[in-house]
Protein backbone atom coordinates (compact mmCIF):
# COMPACT_ATOMS: atom_id res chain seq x y z
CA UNK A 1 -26.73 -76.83 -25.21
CA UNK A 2 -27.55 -73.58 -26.16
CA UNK A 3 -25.28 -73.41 -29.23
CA UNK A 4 -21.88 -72.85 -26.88
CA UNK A 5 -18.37 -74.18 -27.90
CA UNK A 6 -15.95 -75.42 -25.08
CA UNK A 7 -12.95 -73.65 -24.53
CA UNK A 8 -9.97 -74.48 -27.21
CA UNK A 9 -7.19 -73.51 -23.88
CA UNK A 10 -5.40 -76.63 -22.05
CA UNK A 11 -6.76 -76.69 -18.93
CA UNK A 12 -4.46 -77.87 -16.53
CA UNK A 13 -5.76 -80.59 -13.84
CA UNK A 14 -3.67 -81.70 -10.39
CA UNK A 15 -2.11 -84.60 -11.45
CA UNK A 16 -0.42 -82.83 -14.45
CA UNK A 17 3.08 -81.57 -14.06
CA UNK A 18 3.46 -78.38 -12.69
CA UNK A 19 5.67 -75.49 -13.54
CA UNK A 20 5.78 -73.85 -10.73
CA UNK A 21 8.75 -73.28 -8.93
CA UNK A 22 9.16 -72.59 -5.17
CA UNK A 23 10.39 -69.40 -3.97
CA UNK A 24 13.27 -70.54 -2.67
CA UNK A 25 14.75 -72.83 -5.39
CA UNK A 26 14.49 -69.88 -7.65
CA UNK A 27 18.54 -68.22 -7.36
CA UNK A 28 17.59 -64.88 -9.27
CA UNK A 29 14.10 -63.98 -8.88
CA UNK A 30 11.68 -63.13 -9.57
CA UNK A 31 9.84 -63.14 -6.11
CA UNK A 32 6.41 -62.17 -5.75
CA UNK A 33 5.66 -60.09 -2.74
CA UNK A 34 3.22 -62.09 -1.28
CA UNK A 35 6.42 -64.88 -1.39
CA UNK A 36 8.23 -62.43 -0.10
CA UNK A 37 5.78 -61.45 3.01
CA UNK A 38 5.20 -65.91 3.28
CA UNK A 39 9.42 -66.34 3.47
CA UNK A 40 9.70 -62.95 6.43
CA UNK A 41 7.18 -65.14 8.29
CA UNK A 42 8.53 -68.56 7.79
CA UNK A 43 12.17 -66.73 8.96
CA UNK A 44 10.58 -65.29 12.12
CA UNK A 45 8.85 -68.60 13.27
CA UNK A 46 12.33 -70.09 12.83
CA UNK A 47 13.31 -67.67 15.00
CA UNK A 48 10.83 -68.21 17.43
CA UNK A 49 10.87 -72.04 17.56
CA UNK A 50 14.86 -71.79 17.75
CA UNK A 51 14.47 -69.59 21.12
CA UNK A 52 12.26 -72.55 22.87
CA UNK A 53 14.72 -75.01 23.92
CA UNK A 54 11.76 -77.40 25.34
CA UNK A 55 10.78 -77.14 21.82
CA UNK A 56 13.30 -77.73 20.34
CA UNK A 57 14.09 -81.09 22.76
CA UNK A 58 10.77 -82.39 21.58
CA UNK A 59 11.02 -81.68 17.89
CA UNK A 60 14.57 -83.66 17.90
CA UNK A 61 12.90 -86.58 19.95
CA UNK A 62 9.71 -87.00 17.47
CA UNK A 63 12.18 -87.22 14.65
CA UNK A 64 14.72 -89.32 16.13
CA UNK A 65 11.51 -92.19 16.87
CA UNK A 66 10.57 -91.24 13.39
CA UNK A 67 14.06 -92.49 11.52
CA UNK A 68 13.90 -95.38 13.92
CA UNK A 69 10.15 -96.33 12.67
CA UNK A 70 11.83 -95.61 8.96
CA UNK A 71 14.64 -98.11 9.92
CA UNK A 72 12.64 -101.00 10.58
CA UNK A 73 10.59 -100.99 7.68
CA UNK A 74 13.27 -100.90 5.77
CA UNK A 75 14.70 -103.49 7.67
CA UNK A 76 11.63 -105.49 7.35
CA UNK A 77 11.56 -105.22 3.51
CA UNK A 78 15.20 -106.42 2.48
CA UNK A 79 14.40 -110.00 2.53
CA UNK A 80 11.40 -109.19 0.26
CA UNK A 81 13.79 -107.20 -2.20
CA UNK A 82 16.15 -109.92 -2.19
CA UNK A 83 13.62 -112.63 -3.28
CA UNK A 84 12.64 -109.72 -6.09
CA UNK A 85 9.65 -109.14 -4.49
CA UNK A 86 10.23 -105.52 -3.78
CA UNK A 87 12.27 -102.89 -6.33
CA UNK A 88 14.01 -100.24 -4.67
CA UNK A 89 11.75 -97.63 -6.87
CA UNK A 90 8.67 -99.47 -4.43
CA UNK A 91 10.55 -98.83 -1.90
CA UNK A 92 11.05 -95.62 -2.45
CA UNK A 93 7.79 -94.73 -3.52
CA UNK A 94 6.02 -96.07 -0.01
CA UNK A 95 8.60 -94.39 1.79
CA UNK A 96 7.40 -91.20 0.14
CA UNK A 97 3.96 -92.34 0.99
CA UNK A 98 4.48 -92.18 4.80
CA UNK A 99 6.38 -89.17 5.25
């Protein structure tokens, strides 16, 4: 088409591993500002949610119903793993899948 070459660069898609590392894993820098202006924010809404107790009540409740949900599916799948059915990397993985 028109006598063009495709690019010789690696281009990069989604499901290739990333090198990116977050802001707040990296000890020494360097921070970019606009990480810097996303972390202030994150800080103040801590902050904020902190200071509503009702909040706070409900946030501990949704998460407590949450580990119980966790606990009976893994409950549910310990006969499977010890038949073989089910490797503890599966496990794992659909655990990751529905949090």
């Amino acid at each position: 088409m028109g006598g063009r070459e495709m690019p010789k660069a690696e281009i990069e898609s989604a499901a290739s591993p990333s090198k990116y590392v977050p802001p707040h894993e990296r000890k020494d820098g360097p921070w970019d500002s606009y990480e810097l202006e996303d972390c202030g924010r994150h800080c103040e809404m801590a902050d904020k949610i902190r200071d509503n107790p009702k909040l706070m009540e409900a946030m501990a409740k949704h998460h407590e119903k949450r580990a119980a949900e966790h606990h009976k599916i893994a409950l549910s799948m310990k006969p499977h793993m010890k038949r073989g059915m089910v490797s503890e990397a599966a496990l794992e993985k659909a655990a990751k899948r529905r949090a």
